[in-house]
Protein backbone atom coordinates (compact mmCIF):
# COMPACT_ATOMS: atom_id res chain seq x y z
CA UNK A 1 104.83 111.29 130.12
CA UNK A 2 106.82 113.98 128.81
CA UNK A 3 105.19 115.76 125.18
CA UNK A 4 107.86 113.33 122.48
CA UNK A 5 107.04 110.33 124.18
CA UNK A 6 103.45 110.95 123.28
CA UNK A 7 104.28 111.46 119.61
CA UNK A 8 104.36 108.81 116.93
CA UNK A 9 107.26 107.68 114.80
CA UNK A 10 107.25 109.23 110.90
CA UNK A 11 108.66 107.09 107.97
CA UNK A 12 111.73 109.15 107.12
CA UNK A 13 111.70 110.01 103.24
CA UNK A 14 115.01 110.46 100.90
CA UNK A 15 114.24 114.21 101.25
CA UNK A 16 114.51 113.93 105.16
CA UNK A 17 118.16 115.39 106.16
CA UNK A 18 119.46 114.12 109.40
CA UNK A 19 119.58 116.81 112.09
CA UNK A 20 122.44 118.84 112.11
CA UNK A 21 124.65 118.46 115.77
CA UNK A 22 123.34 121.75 116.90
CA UNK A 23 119.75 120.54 116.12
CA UNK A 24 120.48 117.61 118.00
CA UNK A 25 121.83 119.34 120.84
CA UNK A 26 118.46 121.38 121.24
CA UNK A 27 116.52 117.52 121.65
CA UNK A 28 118.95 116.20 123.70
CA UNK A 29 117.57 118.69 126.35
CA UNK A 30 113.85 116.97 126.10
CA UNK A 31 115.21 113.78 127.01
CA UNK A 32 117.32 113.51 129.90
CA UNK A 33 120.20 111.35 130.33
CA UNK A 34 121.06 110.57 126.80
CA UNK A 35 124.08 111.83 124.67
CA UNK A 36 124.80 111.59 121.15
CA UNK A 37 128.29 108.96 120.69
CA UNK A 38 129.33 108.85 117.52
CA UNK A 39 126.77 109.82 115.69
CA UNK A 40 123.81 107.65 117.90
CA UNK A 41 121.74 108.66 120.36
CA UNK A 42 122.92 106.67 123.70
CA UNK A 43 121.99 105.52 126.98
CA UNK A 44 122.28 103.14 129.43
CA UNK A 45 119.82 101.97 132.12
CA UNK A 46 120.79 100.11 134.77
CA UNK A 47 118.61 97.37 136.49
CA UNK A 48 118.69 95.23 139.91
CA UNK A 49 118.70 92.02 138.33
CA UNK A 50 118.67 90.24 135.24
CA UNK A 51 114.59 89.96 134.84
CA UNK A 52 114.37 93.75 135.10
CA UNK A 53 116.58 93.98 132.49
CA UNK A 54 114.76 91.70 129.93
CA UNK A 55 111.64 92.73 131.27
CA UNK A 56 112.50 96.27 130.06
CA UNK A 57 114.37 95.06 126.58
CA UNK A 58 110.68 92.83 125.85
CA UNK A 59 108.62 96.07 126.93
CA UNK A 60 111.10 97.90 124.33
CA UNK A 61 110.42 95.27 121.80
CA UNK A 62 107.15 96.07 121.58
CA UNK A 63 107.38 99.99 121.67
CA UNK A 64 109.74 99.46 118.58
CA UNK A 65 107.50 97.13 116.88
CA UNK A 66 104.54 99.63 117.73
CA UNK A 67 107.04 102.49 116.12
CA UNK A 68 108.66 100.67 113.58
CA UNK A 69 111.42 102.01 114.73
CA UNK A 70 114.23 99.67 116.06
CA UNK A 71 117.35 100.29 118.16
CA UNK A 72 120.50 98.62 118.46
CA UNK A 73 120.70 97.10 122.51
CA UNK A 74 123.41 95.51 123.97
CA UNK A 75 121.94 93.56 126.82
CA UNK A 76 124.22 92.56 130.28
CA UNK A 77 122.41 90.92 133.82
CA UNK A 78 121.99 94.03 135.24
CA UNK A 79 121.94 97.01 132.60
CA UNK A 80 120.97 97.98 128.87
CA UNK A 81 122.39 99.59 126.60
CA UNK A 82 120.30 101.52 124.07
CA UNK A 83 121.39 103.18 120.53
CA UNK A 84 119.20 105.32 117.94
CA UNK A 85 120.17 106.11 115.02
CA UNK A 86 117.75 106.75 111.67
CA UNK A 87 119.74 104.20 109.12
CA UNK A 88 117.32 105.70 106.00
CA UNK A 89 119.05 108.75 106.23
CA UNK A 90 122.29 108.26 107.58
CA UNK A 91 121.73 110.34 110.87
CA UNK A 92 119.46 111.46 114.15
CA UNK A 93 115.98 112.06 113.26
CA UNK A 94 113.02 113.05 115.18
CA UNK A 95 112.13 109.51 115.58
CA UNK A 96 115.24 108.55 117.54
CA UNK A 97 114.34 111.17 120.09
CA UNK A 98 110.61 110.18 119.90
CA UNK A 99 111.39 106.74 120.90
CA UNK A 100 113.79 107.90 123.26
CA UNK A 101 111.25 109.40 125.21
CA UNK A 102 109.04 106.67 125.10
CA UNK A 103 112.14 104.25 126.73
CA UNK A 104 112.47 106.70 129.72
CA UNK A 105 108.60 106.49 130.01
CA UNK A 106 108.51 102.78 130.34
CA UNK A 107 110.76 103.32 133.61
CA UNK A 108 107.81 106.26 135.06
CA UNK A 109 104.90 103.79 134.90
């Protein structure tokens, strides 16, 4: 488990600025396979079949409840699609990237 998935999720204040796109582009590099689209963080995972999909979006559930912090999925029979985003402050935040981490981690067990 890479060093940010270990981390925990911080409540993001008013006087939390969202990272600037260079700052964001210095994460990205800690979690692989994600890109920032329009403003999110973004990635998709593809599965084999439609139970390792929702078996990965209910293992998510609970990493988000854990966090409280909650992404936006679009779910298909074979793949998910996974946004961040840090709606108290109107950007990317440490906490995206955090729980970013800990979805690619849920795939290494």
């Amino acid at each position: 488990m890479s060093e940010l998935a270990s981390n925990k999720c911080k409540p993001c204040e008013g006087n939390v600025a969202p990272y600037t796109p260079e700052q964001a582009k210095q994460m990205l590099k800690q979690v692989k396979g994600w890109i920032v689209e329009e403003g999110k963080l973004v990635k998709v995972y593809p599965f084999s079949n439609y139970y390792q999909t929702m078996a990965f979006v209910n293992a998510l559930a609970w990493i988000s409840h854990r966090e409280d912090h909650h992404p936006d999925l679009a779910v298909g029979y074979n793949k998910c699609r996974v946004e961040y985003a840090t709606h108290a402050i109107g950007g990317l935040s440490e906490n995206d990237f955090i729980c970013a981490a800990k979805c690619d981690a849920l795939l290494q067990l």
